[in-house]
Structures are given as structure tokens and as C-alpha cells.
C-alpha atoms as a PDB file:
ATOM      1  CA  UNK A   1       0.000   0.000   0.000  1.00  0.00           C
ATOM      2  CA  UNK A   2       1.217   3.197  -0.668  1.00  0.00           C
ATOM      3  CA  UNK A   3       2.224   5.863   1.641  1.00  0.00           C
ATOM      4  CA  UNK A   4       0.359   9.220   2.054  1.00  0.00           C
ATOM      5  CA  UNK A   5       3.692  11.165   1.056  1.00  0.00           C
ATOM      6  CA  UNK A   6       4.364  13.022   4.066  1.00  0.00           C
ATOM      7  CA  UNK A   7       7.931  12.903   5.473  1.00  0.00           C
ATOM      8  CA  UNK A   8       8.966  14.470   8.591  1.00  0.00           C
ATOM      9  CA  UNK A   9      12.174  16.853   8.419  1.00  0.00           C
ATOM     10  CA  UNK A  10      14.089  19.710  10.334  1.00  0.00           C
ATOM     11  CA  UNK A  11      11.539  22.729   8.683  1.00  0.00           C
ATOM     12  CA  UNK A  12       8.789  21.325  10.362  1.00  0.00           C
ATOM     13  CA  UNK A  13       7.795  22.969  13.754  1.00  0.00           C
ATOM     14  CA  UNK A  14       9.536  21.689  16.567  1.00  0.00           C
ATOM     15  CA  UNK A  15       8.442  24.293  19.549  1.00  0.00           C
ATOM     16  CA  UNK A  16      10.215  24.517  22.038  1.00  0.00           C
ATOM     17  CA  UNK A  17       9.393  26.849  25.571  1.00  0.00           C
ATOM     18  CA  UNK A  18      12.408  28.566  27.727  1.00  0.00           C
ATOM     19  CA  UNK A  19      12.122  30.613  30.947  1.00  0.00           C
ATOM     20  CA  UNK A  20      14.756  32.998  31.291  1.00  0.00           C
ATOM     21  CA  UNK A  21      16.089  34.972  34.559  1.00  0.00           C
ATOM     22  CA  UNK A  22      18.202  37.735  33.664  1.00  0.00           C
ATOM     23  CA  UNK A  23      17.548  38.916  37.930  1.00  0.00           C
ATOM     24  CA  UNK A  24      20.563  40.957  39.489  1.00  0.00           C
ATOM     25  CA  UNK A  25      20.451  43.483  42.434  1.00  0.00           C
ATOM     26  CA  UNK A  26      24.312  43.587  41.774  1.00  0.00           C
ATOM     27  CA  UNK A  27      25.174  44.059  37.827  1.00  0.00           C
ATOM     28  CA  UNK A  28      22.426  46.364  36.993  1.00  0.00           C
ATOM     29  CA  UNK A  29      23.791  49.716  38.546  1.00  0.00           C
ATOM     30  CA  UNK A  30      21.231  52.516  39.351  1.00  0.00           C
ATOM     31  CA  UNK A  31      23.506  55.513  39.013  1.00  0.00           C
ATOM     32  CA  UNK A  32      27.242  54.403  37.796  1.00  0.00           C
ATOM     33  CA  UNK A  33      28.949  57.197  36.703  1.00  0.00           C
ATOM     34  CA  UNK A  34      29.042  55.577  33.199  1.00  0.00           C
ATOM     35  CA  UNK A  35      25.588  56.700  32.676  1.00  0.00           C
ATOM     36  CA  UNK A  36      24.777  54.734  29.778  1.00  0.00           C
ATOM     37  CA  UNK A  37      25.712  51.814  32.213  1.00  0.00           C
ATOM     38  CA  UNK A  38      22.428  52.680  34.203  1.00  0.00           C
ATOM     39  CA  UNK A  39      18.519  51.312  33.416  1.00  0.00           C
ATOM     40  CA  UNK A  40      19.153  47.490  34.226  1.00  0.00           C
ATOM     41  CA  UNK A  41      16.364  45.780  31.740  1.00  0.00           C
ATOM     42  CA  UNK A  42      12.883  47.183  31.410  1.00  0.00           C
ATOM     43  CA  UNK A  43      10.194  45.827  29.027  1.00  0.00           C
ATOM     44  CA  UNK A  44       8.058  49.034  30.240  1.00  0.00           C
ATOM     45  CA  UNK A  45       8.096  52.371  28.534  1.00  0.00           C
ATOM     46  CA  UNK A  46       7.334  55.221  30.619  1.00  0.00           C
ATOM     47  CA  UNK A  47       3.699  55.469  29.474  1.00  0.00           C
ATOM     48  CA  UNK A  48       2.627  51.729  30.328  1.00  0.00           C
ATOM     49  CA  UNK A  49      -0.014  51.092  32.361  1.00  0.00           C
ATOM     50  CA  UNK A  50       1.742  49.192  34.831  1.00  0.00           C
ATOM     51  CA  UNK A  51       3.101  52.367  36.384  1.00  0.00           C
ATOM     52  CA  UNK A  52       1.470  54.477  38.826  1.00  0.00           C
ATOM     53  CA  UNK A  53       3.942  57.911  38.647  1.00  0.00           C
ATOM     54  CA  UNK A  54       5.439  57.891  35.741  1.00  0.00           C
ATOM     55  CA  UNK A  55       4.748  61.705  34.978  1.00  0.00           C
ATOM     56  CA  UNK A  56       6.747  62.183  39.061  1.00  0.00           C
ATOM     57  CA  UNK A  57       9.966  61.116  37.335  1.00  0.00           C
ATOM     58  CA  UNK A  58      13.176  63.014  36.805  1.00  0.00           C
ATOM     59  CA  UNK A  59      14.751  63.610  33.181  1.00  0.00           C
ATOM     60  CA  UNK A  60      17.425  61.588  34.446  1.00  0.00           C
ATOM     61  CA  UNK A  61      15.172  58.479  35.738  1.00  0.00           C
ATOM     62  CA  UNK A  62      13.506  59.208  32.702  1.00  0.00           C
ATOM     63  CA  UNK A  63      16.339  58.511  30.958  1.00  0.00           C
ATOM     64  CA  UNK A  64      17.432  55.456  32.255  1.00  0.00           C
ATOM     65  CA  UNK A  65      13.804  53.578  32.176  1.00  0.00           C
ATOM     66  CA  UNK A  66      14.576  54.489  28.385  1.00  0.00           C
ATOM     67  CA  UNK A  67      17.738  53.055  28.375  1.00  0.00           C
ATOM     68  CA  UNK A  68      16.432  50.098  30.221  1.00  0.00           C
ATOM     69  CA  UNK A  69      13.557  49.934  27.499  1.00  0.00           C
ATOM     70  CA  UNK A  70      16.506  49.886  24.963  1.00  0.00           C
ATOM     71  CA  UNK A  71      17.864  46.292  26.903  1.00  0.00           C
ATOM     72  CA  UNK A  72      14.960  44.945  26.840  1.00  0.00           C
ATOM     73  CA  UNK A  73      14.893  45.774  22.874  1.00  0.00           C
ATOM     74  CA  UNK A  74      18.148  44.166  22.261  1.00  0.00           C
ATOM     75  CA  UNK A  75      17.086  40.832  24.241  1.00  0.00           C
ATOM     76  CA  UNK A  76      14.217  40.949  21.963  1.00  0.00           C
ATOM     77  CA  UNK A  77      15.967  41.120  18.801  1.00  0.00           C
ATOM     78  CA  UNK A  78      18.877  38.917  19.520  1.00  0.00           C
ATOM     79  CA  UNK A  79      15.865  36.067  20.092  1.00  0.00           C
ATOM     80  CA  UNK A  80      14.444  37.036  17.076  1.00  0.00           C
ATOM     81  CA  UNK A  81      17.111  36.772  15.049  1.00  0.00           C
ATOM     82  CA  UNK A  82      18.388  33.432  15.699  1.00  0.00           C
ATOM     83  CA  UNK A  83      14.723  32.018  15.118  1.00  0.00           C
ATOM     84  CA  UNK A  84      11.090  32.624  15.120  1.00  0.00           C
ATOM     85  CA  UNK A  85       9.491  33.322  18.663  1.00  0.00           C
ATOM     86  CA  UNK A  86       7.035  34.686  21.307  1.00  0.00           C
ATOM     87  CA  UNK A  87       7.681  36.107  24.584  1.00  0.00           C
ATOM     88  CA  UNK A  88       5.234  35.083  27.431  1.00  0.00           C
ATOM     89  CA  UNK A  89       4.840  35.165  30.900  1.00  0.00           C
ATOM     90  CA  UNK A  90       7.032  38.400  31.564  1.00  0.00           C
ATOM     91  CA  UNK A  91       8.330  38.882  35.258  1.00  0.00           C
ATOM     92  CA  UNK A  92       9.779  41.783  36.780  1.00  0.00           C
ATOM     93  CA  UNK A  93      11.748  42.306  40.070  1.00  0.00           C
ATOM     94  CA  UNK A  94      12.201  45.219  41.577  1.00  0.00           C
ATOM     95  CA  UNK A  95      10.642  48.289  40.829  1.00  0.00           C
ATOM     96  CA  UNK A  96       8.821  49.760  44.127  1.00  0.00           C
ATOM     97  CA  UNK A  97       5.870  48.264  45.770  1.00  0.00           C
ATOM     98  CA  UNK A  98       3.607  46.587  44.941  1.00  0.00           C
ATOM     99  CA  UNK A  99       6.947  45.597  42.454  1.00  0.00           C
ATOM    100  CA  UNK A 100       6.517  47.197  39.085  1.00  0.00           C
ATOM    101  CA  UNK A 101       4.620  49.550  39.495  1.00  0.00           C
ATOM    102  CA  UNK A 102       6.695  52.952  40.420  1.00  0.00           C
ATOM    103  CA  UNK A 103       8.478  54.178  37.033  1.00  0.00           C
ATOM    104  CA  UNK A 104      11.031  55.819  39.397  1.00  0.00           C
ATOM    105  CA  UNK A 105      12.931  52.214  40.826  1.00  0.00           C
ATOM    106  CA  UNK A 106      14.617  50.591  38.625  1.00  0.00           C
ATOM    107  CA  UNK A 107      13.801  46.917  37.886  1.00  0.00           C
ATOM    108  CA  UNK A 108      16.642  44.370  39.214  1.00  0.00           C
ATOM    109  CA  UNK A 109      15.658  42.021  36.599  1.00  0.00           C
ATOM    110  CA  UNK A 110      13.406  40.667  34.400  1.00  0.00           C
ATOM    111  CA  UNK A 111      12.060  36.710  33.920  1.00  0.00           C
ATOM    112  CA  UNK A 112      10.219  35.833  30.639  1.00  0.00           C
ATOM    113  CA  UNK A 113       9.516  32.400  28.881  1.00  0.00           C
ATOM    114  CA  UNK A 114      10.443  32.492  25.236  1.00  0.00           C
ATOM    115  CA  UNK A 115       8.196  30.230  22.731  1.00  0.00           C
ATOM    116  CA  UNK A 116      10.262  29.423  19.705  1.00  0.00           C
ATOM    117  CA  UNK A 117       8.630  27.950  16.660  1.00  0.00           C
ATOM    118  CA  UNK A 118      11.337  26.007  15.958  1.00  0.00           C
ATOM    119  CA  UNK A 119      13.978  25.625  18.495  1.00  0.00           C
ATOM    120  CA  UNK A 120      16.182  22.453  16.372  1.00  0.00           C
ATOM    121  CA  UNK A 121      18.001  25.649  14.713  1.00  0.00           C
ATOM    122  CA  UNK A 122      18.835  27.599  17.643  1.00  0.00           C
ATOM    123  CA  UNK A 123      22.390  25.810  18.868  1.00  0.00           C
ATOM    124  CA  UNK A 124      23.582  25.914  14.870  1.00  0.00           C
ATOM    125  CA  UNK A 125      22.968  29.372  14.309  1.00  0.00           C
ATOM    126  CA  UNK A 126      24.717  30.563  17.861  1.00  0.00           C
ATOM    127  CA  UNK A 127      27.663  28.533  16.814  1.00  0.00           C
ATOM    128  CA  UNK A 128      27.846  29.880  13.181  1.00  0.00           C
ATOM    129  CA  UNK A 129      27.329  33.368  14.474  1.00  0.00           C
ATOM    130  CA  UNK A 130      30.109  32.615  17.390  1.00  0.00           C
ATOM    131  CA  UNK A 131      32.242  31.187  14.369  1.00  0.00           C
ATOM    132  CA  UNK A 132      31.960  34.388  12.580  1.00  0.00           C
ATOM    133  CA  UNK A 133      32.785  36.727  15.368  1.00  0.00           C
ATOM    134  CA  UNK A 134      36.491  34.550  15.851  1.00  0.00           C
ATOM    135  CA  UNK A 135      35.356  32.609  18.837  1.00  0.00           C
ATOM    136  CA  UNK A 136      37.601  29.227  19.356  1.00  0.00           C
ATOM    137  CA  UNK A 137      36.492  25.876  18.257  1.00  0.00           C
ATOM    138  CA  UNK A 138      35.820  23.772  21.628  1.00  0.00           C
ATOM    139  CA  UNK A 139      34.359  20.888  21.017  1.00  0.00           C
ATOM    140  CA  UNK A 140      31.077  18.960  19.213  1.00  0.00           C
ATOM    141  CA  UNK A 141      27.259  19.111  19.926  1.00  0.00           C
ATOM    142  CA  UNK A 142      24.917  16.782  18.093  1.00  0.00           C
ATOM    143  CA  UNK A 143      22.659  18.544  14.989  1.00  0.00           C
ATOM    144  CA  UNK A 144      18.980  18.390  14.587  1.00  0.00           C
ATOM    145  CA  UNK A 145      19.763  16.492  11.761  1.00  0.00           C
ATOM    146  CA  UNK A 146      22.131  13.756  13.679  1.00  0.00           C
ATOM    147  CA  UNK A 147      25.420  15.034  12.349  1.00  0.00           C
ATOM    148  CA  UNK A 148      28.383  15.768  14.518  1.00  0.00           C
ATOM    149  CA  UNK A 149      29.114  19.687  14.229  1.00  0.00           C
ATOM    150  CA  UNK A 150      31.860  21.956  15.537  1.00  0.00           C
ATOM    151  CA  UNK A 151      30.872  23.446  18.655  1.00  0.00           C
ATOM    152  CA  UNK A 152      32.767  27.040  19.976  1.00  0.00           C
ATOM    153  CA  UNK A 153      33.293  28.630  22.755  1.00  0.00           C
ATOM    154  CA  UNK A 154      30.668  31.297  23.853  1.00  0.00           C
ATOM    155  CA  UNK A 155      31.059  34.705  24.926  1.00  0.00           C
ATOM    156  CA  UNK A 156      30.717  33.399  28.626  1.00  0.00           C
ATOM    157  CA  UNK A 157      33.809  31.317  28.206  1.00  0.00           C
ATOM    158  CA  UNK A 158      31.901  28.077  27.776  1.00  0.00           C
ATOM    159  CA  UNK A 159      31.334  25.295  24.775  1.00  0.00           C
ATOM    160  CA  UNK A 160      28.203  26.080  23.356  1.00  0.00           C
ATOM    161  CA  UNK A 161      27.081  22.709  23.081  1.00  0.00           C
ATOM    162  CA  UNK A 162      23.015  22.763  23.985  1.00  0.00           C
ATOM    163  CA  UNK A 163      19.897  25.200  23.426  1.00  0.00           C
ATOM    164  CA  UNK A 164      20.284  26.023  26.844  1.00  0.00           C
ATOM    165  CA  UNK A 165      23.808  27.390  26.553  1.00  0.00           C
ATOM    166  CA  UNK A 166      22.995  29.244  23.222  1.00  0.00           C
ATOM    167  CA  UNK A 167      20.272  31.087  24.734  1.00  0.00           C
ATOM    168  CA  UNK A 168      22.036  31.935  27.952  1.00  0.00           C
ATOM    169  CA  UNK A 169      25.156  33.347  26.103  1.00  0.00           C
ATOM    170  CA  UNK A 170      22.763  35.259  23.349  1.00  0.00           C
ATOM    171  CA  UNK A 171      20.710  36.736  25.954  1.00  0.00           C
ATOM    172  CA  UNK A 172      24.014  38.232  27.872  1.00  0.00           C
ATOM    173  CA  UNK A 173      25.507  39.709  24.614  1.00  0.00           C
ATOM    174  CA  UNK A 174      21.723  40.828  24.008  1.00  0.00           C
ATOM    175  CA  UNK A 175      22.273  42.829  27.669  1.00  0.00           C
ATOM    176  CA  UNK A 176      25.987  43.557  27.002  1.00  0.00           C
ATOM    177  CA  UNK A 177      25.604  45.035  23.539  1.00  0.00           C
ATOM    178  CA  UNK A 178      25.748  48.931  22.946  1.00  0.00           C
ATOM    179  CA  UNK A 179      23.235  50.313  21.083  1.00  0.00           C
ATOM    180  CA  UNK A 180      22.189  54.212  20.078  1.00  0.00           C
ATOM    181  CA  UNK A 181      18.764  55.109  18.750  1.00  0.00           C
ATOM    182  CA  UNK A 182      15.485  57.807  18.563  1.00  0.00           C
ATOM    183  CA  UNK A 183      13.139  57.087  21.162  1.00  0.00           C
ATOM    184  CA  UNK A 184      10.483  58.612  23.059  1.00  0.00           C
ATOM    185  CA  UNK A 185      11.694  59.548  26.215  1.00  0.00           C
ATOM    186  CA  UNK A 186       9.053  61.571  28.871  1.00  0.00           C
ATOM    187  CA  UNK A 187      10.104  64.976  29.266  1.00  0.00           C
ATOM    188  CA  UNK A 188       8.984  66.799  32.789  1.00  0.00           C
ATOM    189  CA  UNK A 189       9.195  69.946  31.578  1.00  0.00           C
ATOM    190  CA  UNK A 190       6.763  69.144  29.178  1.00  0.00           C
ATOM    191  CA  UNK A 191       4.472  67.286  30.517  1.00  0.00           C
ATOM    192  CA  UNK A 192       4.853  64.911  28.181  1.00  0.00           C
ATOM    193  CA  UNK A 193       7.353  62.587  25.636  1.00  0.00           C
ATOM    194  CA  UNK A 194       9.726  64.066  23.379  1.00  0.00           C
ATOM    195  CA  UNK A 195      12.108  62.286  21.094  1.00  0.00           C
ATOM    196  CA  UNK A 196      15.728  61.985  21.940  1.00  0.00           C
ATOM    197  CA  UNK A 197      19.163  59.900  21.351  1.00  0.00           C
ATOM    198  CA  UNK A 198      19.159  57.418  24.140  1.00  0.00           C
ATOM    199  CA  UNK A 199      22.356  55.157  24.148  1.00  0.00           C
ATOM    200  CA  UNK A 200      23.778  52.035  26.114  1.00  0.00           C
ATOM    201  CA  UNK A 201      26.779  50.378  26.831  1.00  0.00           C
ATOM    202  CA  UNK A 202      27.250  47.009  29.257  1.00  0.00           C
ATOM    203  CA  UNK A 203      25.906  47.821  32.512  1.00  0.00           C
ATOM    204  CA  UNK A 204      29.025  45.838  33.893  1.00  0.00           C
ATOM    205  CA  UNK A 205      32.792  45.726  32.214  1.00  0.00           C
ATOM    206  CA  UNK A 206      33.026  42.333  32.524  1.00  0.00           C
ATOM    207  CA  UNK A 207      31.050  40.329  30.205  1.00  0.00           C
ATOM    208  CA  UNK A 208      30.924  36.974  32.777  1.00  0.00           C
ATOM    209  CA  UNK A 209      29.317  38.941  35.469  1.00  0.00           C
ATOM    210  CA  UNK A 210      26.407  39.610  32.794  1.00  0.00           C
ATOM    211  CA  UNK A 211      26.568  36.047  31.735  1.00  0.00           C
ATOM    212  CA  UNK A 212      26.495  34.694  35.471  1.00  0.00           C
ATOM    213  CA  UNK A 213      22.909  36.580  36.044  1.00  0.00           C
ATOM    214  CA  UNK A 214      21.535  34.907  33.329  1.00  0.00           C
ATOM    215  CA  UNK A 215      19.971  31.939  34.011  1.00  0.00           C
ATOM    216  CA  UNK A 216      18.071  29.691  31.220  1.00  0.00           C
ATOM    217  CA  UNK A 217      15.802  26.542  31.989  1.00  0.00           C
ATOM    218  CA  UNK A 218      13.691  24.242  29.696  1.00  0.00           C
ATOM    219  CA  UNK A 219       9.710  24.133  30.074  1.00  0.00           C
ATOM    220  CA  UNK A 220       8.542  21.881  27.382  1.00  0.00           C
ATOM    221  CA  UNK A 221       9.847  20.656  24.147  1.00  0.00           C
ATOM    222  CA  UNK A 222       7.373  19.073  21.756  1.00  0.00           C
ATOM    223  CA  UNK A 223       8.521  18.124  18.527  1.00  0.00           C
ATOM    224  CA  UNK A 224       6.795  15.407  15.868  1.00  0.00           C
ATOM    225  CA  UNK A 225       7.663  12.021  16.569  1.00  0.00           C
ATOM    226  CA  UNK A 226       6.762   8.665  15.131  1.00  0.00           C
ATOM    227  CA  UNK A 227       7.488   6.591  12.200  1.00  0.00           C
ATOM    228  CA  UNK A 228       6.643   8.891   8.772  1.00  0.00           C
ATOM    229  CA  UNK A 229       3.352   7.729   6.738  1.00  0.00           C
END
């Protein structure tokens, strides 16, 4: 008897769900004298409802929510980039009392779960882009595919060798990364939001203290298994 025709492969949708911890009352400084340092990681702009004073806050605590706003981008786009995803379940720490909700505390961190579509892809593409940047060979992980690839050595010093790993050392150069851009940024003497150049830098010189508050666990993994039609 014939088979239907459908064969099972590495495109198809093999979802995969992370929770990531990025918490740290130490790293994230609140007024280094670096000041694009400052603003820890903040998935909140300055007119979200979650706040209860916003409009009470300095230029300068304006300033760093922004910059904090700016992190959170970065995290955002790093995920994106290495493959298709949701963010869910976003935690904050920090932040006033009840936590969150006073725009003039900065967060100490920030836990989300990441839903990617297809997660097989993730510890290839972190090693070609680690490849690329002139990071050391260390090692082998296993492909999505079976095959034996060359594994290298992450930002955080370690073999990147399993989805966890990946996503742990993306997220910290996510955090670490310097970044300049337009944003709306509230403006006390207006009342109001005006548009201005907010930029970042690492909030911490040293990239493994970043890496070290980053912490990545599994939820789920589902992916098609069974014996092709």
C-alpha cells in the first residue's frame, strides 16, 4: 500500500518553551557614573499602564527607564534573530511596591519564557554566528539532523554545546551590547514625551558577570515524533 507522502524533516515545527532569569540586584547599577551603564532591563516604557507615577519622574530616571527599554529591545531582537518566537509570561523584580509599578525604581531584573517555533536551529545558528565573530572551536554538539558539528566557545567562556547554553550566552551579549537610537523619552518639563538619542553600553565591564545573572531553563519541548506515513 502506498504511503500518504508526508515525510517528517528539520523545517517542520519543533516548539520549544524557555524561561529565562536575567535577575541581578548587583550588575544592573542605578547611578554608575558611566551613565549609559544605568537602566538594568525594562520591558516598560514610561507610558505603560503598569506604572502608577510615571509623569513624578526626573529627566534623568527618565532617561534610564529608556535606556532600560533599549535592553529589553536588544534581548528581543537577539531572540528574534536566531529564530522565530514569542515572549510570554514576563516577570519583573524590583521596581517599588507593589513591584513594578513605580516608574522611578529601577527593575533588578526581568524573567520571561520564550516560545520558539522552531527551536532544532537555535544551537547551529549561535555557533555559526560565534564562528563568525572569531570565537575558538571547543568541542562537538549533536545537529537536529544527527550530524556531529563543531561546537565554539561562547562569549561566557563556555562550549556552546546545547539550546540552553545558546540562549544563555545570546541573551548576555543581548544585555551587554551597545546600542544608540530615537526614542520617546518623557520629558517633565513638558508634561509629556519628546524624542531623543538614548544610548547604552554594558551595565558591567566584565562580560561573565552579565553572563552569570543569566539563568536559562527548559519548560517543554514538543517536537513530531513517530514513524513517517
Amino acid at each position: 500500500m502506498a504511503g500518504s507522502g508526508y515525510q517528517q524533516d528539520s523545517n517542520q515545527l519543533t516548539q520549544g518553551l524557555y524561561r529565562v532569569d536575567t535577575s541581578s540586584g548587583t550588575y544592573y547599577p542605578t547611578a554608575s557614573a558611566t551613565t549609559t551603564q544605568n537602566g538594568g532591563i525594562n520591558p516598560y516604557d514610561w507610558d505603560s499602564s503598569q506604572y502608577t507615577n510615571a509623569t513624578s519622574m526626573t529627566a534623568t530616571q527618565a532617561t534610564y527607564l529608556a535606556q532600560g527599554n533599549l535592553r529589553w529591545q536588544n534581548i528581543l531582537d537577539q531572540l528574534d534573530n536566531i529564530a522565530d518566537c514569542r515572549i510570554l509570561y514576563v516577570v519583573i523584580t524590583g521596581g517599588g511596591s507593589p513591584v513594578g509599578t513605580d516608574a522611578t525604581a529601577q527593575n533588578t531584573g526581568v524573567a520571561f519564557t520564550v516560545e520558539f517555533d522552531r527551536d532544532s536551529f537555535i544551537l547551529g545558528e549561535w555557533n555559526n554566528y560565534l564562528k563568525s565573530q572569531g570565537q575558538s572551536a571547543n568541542g562537538t554538539f549533536t545537529a537536529s539532523d544527527g550530524s556531529t558539528q563543531t561546537a565554539y566557545t561562547g562569549f561566557g567562556g563556555t562550549a556552546i554545546t546545547t539550546n540552553l547554553l545558546a540562549i544563555k550566552d545570546l541573551v548576555a551579549t543581548a544585555i551587554s551590547a551597545s546600542r544608540s537610537r530615537a526614542y520617546r523619552v518623557y520629558n517633565p518639563a513638558q508634561a509629556g514625551d519628546s524624542q531623543v538619542k538614548v544610548s547604552i553600553t554594558a551595565p558591567n565591564s566584565t562580560y561573565s558577570n552579565i553572563y552569570g545573572t543569566v539563568t536559562v531553563t527548559q519548560v517543554s519541548n514538543t517536537a513530531l515524533a513517530g514513524t513517517p506515513l
